[in-house]
PDB file of N, CA and C in Angstrom:
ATOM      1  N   UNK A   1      15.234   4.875 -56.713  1.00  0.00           N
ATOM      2  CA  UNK A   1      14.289   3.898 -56.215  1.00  0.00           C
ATOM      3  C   UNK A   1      14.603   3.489 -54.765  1.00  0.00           C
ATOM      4  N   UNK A   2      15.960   3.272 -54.162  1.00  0.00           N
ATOM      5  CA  UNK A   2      16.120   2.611 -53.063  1.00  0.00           C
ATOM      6  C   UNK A   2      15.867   3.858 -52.232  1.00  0.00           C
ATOM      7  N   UNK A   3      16.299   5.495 -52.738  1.00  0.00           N
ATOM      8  CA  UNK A   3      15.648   6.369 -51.479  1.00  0.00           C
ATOM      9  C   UNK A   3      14.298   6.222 -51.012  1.00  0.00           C
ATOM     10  N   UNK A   4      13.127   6.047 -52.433  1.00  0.00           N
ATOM     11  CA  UNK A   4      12.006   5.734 -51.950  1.00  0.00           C
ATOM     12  C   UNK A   4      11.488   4.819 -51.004  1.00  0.00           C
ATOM     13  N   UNK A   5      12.092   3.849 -51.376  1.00  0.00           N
ATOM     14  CA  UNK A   5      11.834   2.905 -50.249  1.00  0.00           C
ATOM     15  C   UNK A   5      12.230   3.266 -48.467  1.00  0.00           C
ATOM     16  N   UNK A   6      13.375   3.904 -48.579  1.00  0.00           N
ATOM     17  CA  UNK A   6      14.315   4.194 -47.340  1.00  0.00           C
ATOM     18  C   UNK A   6      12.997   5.366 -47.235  1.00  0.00           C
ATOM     19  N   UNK A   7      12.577   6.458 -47.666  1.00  0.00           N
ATOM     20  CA  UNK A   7      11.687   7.418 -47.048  1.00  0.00           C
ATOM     21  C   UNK A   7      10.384   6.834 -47.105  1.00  0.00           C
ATOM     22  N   UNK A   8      10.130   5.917 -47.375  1.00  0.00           N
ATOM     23  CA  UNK A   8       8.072   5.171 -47.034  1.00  0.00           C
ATOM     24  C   UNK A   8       8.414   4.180 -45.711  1.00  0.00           C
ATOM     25  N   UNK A   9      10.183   3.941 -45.922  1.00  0.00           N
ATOM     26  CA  UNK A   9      10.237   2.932 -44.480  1.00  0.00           C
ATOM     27  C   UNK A   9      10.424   3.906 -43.390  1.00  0.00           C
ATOM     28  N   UNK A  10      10.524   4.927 -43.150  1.00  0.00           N
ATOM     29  CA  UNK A  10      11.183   6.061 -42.056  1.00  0.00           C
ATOM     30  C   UNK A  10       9.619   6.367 -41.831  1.00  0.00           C
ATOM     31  N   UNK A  11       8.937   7.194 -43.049  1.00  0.00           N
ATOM     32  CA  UNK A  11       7.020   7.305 -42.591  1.00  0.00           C
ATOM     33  C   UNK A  11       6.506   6.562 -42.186  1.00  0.00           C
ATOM     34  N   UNK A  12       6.796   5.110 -42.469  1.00  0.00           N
ATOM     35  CA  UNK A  12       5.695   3.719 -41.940  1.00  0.00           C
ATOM     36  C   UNK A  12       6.392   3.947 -39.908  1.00  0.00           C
ATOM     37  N   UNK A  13       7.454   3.626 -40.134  1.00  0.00           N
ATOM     38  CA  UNK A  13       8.390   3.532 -38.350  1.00  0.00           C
ATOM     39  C   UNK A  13       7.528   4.763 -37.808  1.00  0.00           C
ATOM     40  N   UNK A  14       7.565   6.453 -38.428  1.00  0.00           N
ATOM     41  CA  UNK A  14       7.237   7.174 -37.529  1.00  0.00           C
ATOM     42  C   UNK A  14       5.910   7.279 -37.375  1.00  0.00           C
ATOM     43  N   UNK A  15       4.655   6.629 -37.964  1.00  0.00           N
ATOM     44  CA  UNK A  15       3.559   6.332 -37.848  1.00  0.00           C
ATOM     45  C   UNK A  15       3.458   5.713 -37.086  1.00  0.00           C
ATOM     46  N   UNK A  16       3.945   4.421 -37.055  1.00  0.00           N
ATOM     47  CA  UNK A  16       3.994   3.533 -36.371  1.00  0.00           C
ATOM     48  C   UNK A  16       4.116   4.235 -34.606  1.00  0.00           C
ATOM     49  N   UNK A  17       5.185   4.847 -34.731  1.00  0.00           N
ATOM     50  CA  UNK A  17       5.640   5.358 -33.504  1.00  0.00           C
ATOM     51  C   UNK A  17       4.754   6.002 -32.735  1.00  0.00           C
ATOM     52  N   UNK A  18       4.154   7.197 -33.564  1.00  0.00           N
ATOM     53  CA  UNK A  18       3.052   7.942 -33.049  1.00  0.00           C
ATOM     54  C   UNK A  18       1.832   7.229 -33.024  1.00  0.00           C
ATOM     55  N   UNK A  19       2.143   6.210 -33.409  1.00  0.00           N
ATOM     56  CA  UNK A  19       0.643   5.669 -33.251  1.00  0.00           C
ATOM     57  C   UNK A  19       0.303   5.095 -31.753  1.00  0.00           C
ATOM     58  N   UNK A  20       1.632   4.324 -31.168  1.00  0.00           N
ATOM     59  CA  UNK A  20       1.837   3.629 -30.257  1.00  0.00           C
ATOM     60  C   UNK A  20       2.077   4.824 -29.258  1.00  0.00           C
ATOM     61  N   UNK A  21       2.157   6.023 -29.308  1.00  0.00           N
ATOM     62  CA  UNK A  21       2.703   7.060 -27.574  1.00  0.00           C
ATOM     63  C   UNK A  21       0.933   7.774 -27.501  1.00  0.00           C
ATOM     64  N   UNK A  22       0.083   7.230 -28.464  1.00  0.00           N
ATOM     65  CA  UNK A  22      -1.186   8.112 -28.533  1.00  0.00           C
ATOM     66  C   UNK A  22      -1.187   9.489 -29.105  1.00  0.00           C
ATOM     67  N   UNK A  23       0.131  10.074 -30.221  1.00  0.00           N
ATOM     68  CA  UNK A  23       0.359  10.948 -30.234  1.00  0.00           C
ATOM     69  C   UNK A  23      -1.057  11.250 -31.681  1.00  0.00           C
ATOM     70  N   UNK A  24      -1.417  10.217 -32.177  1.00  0.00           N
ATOM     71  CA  UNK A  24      -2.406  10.562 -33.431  1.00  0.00           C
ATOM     72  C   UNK A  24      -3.949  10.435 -32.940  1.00  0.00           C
ATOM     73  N   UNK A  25      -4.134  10.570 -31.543  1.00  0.00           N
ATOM     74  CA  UNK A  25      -5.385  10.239 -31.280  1.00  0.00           C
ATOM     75  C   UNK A  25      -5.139   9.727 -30.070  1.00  0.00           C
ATOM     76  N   UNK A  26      -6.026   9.773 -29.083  1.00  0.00           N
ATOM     77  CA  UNK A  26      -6.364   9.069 -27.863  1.00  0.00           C
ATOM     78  C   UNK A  26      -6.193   7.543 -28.020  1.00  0.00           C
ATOM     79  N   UNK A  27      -5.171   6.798 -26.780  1.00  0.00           N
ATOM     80  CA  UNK A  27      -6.196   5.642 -27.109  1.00  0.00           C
ATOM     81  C   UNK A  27      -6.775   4.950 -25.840  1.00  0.00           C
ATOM     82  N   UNK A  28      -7.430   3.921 -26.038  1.00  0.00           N
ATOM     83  CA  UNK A  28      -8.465   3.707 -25.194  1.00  0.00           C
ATOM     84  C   UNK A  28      -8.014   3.674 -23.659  1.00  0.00           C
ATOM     85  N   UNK A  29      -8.634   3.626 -22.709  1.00  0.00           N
ATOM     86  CA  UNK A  29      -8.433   2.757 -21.527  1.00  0.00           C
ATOM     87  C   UNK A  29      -8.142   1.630 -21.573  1.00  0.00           C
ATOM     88  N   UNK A  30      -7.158   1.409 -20.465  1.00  0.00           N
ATOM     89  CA  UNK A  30      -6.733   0.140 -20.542  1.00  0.00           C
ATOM     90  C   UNK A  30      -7.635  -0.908 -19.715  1.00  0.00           C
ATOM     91  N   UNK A  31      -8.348  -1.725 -19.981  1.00  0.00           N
ATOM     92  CA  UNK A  31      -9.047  -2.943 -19.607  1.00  0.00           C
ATOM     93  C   UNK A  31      -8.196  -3.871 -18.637  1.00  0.00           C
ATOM     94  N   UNK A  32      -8.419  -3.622 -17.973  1.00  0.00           N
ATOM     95  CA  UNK A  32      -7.753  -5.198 -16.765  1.00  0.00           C
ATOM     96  C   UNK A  32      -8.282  -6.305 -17.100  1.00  0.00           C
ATOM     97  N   UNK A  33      -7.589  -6.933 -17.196  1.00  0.00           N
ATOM     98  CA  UNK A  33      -7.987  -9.067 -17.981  1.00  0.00           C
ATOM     99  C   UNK A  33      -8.133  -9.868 -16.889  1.00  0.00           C
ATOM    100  N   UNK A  34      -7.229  -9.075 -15.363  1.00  0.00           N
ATOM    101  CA  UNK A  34      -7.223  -9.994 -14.276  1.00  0.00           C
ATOM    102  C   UNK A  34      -8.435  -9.603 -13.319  1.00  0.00           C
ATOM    103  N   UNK A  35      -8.366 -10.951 -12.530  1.00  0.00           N
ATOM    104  CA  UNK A  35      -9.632 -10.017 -10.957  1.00  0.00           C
ATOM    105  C   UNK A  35      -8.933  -9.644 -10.342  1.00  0.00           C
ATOM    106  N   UNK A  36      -9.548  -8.340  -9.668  1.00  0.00           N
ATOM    107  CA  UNK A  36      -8.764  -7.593  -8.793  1.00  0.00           C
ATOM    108  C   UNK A  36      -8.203  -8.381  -7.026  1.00  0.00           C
ATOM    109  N   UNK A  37      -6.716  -7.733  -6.804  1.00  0.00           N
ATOM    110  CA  UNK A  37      -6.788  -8.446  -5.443  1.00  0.00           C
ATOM    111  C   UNK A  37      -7.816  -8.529  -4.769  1.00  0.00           C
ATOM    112  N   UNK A  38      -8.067  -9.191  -4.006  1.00  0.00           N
ATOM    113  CA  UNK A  38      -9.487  -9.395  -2.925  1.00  0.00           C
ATOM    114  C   UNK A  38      -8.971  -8.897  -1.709  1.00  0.00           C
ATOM    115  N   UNK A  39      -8.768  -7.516  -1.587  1.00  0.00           N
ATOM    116  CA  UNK A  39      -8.354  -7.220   0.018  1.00  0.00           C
ATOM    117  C   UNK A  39      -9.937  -5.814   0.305  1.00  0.00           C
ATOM    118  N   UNK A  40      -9.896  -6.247   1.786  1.00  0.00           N
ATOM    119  CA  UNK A  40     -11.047  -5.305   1.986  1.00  0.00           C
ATOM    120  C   UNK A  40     -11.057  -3.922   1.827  1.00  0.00           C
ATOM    121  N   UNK A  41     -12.192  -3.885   1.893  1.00  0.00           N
ATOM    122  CA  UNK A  41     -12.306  -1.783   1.279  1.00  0.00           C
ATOM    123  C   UNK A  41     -12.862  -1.118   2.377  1.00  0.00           C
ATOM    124  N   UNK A  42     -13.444  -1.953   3.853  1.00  0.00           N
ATOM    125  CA  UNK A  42     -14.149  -1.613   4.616  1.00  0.00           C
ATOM    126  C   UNK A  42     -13.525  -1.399   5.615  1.00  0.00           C
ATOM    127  N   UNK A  43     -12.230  -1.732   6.204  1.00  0.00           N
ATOM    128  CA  UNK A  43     -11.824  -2.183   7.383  1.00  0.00           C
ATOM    129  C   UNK A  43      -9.928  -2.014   7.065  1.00  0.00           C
ATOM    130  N   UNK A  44      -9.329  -1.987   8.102  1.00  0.00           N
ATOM    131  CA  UNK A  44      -7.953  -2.059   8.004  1.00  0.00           C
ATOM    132  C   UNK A  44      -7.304  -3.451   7.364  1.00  0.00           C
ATOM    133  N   UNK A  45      -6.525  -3.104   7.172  1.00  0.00           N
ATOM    134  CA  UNK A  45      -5.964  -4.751   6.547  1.00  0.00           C
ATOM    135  C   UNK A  45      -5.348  -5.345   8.189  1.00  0.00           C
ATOM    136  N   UNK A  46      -5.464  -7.029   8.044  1.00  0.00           N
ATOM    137  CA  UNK A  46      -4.807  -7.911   9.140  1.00  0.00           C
ATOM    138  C   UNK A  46      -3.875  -8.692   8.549  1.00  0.00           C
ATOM    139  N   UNK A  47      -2.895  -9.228   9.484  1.00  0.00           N
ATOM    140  CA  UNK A  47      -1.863 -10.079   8.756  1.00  0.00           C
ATOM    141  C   UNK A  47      -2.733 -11.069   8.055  1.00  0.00           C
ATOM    142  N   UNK A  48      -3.678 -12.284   7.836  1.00  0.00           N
ATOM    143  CA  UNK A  48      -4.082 -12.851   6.997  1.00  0.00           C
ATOM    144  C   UNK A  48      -4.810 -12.243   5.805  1.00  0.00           C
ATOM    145  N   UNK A  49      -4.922 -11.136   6.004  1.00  0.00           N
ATOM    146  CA  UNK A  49      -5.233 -10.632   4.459  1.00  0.00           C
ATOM    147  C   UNK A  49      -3.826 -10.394   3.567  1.00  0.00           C
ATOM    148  N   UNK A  50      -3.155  -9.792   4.233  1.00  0.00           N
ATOM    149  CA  UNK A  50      -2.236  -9.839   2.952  1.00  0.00           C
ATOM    150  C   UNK A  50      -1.442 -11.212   3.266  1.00  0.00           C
ATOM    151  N   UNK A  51      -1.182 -12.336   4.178  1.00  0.00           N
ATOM    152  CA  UNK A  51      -1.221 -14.054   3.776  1.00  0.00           C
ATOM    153  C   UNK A  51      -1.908 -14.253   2.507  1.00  0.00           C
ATOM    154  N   UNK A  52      -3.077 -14.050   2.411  1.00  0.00           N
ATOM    155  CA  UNK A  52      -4.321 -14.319   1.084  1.00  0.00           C
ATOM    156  C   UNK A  52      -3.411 -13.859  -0.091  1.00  0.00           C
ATOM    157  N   UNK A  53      -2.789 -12.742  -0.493  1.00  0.00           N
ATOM    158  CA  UNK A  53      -2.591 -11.843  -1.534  1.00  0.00           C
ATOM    159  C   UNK A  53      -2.206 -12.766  -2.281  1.00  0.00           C
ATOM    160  N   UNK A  54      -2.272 -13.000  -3.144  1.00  0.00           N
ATOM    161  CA  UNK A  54      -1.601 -13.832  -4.540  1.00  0.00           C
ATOM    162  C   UNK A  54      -1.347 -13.050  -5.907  1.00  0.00           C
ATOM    163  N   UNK A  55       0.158 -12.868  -6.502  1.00  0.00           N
ATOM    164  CA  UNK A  55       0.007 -11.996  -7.513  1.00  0.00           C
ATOM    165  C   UNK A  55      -0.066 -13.161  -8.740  1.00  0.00           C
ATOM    166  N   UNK A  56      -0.621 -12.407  -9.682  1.00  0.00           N
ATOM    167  CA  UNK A  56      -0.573 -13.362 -10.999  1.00  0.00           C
ATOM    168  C   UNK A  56       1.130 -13.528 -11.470  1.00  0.00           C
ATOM    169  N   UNK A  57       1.190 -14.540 -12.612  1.00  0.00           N
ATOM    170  CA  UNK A  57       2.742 -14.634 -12.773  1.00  0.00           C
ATOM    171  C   UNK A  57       2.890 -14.473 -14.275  1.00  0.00           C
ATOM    172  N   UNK A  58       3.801 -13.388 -14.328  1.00  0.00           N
ATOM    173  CA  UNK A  58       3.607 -12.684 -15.747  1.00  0.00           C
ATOM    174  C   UNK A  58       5.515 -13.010 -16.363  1.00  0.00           C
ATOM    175  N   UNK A  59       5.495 -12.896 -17.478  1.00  0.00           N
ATOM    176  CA  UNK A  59       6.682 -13.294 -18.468  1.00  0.00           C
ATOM    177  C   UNK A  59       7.796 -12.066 -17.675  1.00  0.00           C
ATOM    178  N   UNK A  60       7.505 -11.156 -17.919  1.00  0.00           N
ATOM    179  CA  UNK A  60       8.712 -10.063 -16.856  1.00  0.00           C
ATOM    180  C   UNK A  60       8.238  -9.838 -15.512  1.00  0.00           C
ATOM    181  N   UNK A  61       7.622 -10.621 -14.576  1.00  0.00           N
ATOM    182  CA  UNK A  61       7.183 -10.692 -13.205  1.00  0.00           C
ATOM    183  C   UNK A  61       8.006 -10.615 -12.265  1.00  0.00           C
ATOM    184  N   UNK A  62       7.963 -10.351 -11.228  1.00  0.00           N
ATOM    185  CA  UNK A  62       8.671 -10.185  -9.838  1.00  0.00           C
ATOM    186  C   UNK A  62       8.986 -12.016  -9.947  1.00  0.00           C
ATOM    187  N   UNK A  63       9.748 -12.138  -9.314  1.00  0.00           N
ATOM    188  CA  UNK A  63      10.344 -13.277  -8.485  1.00  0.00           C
ATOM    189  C   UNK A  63       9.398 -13.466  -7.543  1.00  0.00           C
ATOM    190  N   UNK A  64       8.587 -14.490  -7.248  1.00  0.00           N
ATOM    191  CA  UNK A  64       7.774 -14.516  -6.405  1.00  0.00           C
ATOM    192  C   UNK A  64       8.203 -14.762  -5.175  1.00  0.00           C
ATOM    193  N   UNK A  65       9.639 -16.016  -5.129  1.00  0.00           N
ATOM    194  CA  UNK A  65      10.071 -15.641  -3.256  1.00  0.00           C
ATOM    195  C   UNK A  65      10.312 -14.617  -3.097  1.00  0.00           C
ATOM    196  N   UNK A  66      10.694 -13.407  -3.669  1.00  0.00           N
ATOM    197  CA  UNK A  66      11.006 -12.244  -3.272  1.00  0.00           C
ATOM    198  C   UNK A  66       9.790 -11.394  -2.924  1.00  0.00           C
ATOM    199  N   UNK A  67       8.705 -11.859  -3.440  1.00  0.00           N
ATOM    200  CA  UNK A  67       7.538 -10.829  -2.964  1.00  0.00           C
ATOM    201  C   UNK A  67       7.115 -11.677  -1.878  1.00  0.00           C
ATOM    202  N   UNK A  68       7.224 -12.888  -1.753  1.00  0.00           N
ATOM    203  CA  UNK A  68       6.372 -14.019  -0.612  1.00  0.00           C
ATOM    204  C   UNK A  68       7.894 -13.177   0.302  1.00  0.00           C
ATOM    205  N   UNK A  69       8.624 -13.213   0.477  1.00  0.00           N
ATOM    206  CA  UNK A  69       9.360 -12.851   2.009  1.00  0.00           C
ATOM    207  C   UNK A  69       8.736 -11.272   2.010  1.00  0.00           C
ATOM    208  N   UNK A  70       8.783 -10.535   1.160  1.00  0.00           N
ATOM    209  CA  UNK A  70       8.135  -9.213   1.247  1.00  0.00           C
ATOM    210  C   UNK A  70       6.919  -9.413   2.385  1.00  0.00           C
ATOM    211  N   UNK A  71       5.925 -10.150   1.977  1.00  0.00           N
ATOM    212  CA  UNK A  71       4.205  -9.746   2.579  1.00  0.00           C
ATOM    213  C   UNK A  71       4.495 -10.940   3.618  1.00  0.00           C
ATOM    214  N   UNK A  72       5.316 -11.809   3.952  1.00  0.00           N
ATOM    215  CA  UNK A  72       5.305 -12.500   5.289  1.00  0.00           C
ATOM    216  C   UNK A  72       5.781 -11.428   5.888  1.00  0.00           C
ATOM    217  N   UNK A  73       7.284 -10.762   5.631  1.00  0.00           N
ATOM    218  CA  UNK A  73       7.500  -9.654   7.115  1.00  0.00           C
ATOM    219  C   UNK A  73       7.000  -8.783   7.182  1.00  0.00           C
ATOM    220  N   UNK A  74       5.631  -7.871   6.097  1.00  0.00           N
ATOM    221  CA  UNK A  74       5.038  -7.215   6.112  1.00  0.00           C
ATOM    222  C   UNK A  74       3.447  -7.578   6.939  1.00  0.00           C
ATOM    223  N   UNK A  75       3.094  -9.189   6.604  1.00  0.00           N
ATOM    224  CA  UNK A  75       1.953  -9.483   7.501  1.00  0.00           C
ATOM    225  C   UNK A  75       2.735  -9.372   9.219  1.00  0.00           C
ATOM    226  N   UNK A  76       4.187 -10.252   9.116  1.00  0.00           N
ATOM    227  CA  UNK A  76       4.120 -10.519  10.701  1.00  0.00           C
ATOM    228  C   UNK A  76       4.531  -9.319  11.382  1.00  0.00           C
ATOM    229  N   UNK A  77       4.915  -7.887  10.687  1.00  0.00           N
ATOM    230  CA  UNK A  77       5.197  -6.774  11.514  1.00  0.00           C
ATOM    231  C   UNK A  77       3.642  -5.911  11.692  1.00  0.00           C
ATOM    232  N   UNK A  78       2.723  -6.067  10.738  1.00  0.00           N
ATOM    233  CA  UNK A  78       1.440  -5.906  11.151  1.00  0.00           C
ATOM    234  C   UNK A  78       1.026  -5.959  12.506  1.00  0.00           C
ATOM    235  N   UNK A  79       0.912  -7.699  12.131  1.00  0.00           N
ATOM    236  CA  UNK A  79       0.517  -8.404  13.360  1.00  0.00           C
ATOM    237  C   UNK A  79       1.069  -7.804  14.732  1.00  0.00           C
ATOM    238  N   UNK A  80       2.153  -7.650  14.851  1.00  0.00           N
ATOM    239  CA  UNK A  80       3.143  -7.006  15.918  1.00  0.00           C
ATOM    240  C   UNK A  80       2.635  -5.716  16.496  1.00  0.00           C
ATOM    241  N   UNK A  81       2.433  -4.973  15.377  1.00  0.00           N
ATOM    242  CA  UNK A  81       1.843  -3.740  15.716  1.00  0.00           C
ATOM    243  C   UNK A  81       0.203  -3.651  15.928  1.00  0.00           C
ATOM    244  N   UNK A  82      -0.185  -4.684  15.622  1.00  0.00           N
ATOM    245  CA  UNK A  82      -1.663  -4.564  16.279  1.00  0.00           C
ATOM    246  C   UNK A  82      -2.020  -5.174  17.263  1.00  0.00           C
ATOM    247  N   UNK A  83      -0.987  -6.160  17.838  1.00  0.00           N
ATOM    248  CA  UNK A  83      -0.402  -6.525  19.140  1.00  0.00           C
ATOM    249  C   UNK A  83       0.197  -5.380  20.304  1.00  0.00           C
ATOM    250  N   UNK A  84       0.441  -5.123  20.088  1.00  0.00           N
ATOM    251  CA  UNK A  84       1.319  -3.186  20.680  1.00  0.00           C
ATOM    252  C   UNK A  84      -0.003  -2.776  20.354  1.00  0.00           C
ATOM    253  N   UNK A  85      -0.408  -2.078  20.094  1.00  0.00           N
ATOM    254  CA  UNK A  85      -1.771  -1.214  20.115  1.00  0.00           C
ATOM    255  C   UNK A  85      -2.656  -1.902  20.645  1.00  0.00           C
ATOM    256  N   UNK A  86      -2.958  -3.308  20.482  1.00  0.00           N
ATOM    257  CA  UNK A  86      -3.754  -3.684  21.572  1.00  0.00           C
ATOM    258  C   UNK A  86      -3.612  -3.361  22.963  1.00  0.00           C
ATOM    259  N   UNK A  87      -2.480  -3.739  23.011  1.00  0.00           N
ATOM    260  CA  UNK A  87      -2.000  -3.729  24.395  1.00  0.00           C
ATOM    261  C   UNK A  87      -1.314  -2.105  25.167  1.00  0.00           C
ATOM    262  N   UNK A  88      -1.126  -1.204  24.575  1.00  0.00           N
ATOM    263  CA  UNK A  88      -1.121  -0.292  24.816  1.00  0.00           C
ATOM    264  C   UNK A  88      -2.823   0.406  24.967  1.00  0.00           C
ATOM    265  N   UNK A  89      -3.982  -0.029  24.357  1.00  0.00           N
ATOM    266  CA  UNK A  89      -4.871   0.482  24.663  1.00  0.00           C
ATOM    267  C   UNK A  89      -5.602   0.204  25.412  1.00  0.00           C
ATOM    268  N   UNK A  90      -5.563  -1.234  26.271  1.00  0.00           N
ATOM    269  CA  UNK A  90      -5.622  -2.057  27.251  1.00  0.00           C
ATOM    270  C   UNK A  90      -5.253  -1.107  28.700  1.00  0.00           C
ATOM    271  N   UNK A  91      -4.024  -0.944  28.372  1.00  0.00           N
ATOM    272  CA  UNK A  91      -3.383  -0.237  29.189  1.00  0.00           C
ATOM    273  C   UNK A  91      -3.924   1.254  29.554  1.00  0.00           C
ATOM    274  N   UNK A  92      -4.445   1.900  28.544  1.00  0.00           N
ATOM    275  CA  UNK A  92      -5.015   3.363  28.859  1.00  0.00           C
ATOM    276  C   UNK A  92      -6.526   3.154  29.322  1.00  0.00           C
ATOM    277  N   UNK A  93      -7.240   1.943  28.990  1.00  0.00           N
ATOM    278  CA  UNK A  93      -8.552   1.614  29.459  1.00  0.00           C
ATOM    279  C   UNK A  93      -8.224   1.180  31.068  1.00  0.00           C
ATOM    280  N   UNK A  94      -7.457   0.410  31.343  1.00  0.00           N
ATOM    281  CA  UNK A  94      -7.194   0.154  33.014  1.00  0.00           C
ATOM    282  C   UNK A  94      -6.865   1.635  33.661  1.00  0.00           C
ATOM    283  N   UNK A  95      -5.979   2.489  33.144  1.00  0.00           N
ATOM    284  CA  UNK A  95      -5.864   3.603  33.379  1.00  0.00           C
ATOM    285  C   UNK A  95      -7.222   5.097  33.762  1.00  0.00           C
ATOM    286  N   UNK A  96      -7.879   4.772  33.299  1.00  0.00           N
ATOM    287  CA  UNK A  96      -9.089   5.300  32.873  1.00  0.00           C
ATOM    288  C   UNK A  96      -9.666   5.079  33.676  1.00  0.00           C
ATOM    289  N   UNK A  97     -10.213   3.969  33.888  1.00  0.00           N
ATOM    290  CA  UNK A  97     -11.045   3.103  35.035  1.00  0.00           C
ATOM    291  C   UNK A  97     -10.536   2.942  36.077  1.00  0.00           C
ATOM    292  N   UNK A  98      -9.218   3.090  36.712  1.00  0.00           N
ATOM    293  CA  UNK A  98      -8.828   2.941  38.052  1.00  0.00           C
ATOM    294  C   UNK A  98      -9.242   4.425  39.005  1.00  0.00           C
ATOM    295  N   UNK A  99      -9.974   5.148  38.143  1.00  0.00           N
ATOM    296  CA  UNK A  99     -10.723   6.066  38.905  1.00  0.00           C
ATOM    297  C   UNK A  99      -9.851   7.420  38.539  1.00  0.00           C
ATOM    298  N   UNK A 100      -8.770   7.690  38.546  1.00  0.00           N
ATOM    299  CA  UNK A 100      -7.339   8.603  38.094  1.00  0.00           C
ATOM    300  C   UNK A 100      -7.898   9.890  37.106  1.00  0.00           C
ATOM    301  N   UNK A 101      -8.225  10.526  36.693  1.00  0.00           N
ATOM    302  CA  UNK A 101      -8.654  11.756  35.970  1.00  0.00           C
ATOM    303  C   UNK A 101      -7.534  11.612  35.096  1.00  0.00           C
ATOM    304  N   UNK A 102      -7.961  11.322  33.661  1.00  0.00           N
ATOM    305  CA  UNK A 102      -6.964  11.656  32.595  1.00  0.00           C
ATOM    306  C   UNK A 102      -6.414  12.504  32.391  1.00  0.00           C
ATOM    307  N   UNK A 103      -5.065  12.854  32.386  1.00  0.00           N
ATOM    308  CA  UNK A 103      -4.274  13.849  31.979  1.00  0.00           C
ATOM    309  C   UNK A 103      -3.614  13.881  31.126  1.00  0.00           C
ATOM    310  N   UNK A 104      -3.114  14.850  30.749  1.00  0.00           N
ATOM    311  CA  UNK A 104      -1.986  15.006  29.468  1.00  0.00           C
ATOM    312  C   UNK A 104      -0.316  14.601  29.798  1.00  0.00           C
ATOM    313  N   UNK A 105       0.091  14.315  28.844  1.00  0.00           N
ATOM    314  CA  UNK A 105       1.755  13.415  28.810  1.00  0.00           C
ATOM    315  C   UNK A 105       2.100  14.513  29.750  1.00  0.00           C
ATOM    316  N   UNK A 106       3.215  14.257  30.470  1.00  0.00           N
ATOM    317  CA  UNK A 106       3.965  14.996  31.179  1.00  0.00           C
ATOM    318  C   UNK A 106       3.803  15.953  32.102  1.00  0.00           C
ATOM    319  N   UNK A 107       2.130  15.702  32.509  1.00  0.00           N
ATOM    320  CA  UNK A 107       1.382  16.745  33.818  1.00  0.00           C
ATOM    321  C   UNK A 107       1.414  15.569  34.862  1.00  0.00           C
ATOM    322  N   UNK A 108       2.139  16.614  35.932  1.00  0.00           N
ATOM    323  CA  UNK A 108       2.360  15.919  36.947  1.00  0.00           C
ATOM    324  C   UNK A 108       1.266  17.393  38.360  1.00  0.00           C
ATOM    325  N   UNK A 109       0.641  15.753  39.018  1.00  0.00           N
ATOM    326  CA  UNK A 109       0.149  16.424  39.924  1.00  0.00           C
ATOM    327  C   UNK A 109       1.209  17.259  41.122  1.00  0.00           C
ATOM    328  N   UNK A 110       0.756  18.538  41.727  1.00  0.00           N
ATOM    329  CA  UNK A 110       1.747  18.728  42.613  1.00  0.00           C
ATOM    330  C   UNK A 110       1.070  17.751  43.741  1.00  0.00           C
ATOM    331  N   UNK A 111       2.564  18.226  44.644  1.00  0.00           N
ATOM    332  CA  UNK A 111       2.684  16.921  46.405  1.00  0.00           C
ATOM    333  C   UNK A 111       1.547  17.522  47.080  1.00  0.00           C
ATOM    334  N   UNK A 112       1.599  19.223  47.014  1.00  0.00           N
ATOM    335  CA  UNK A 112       0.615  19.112  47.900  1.00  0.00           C
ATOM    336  C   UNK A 112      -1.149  19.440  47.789  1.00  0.00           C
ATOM    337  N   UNK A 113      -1.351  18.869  46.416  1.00  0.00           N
ATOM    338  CA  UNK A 113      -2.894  19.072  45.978  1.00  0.00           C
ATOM    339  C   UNK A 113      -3.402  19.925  45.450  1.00  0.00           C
ATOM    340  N   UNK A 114      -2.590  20.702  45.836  1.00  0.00           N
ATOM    341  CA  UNK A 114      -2.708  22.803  44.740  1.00  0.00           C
ATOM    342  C   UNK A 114      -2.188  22.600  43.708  1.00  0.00           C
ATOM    343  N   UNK A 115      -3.445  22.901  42.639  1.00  0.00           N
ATOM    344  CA  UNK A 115      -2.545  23.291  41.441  1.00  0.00           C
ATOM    345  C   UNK A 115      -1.510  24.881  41.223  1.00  0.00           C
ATOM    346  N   UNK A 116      -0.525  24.546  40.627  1.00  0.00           N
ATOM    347  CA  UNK A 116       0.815  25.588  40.123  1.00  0.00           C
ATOM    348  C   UNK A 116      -0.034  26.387  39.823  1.00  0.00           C
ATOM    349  N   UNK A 117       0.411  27.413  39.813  1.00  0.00           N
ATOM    350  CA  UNK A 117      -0.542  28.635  39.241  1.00  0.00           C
ATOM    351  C   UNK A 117       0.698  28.906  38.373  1.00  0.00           C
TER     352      UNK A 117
END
């Protein structure tokens, strides 16, 4: 009698088991319960979009100061770099317009007006 029991409890566990890896059947898609972040789909992200980001707070969740110092030095190195690209493209527009014929990195005109052959 007690093997029986010990072999209907080993079938129930490995049912169980396969039931839970999808191994007896598909199972569904998983449904999201939350709204999705709100970051744009149209445009690059700016440091105040990911400021905005808010994650939900779940029982095994990240540490949230640890993700809030994450997306501050991730917004303010953004910012930095779209500061530098501003200003580097600033720089190739004055370039452009000071009349100068665009050239490629490291072409240098010769002294005396002839191009190198």
């Amino acid at each position: 009698m007690p093997f029986a029991f010990m072999l209907a409890a080993i079938v129930v566990i490995t049912v169980i088991a396969l039931l839970a890896v999808g191994r007896l059947g598909e199972l569904p898609e998983v449904e999201s319960d939350r709204a999705p972040i709100p970051l744009p789909q149209d445009r690059l992200l700016i440091p105040a979009d990911v400021d905005e980001v808010r994650f939900s707070v779940g029982v095994r969740g990240y540490r949230m100061d640890e993700v809030d110092g994450v997306l501050d030095r991730l917004a303010a190195e953004a910012g930095e770099r779209d500061e530098r690209i501003a200003e580097l493209e600033s720089q190739l527009e004055l370039h452009d317009h000071s009349g100068s014929a665009s050239v490629g990195i490291g072409y240098q005109e010769p002294e005396s007006g002839q191009p190198i052959a």
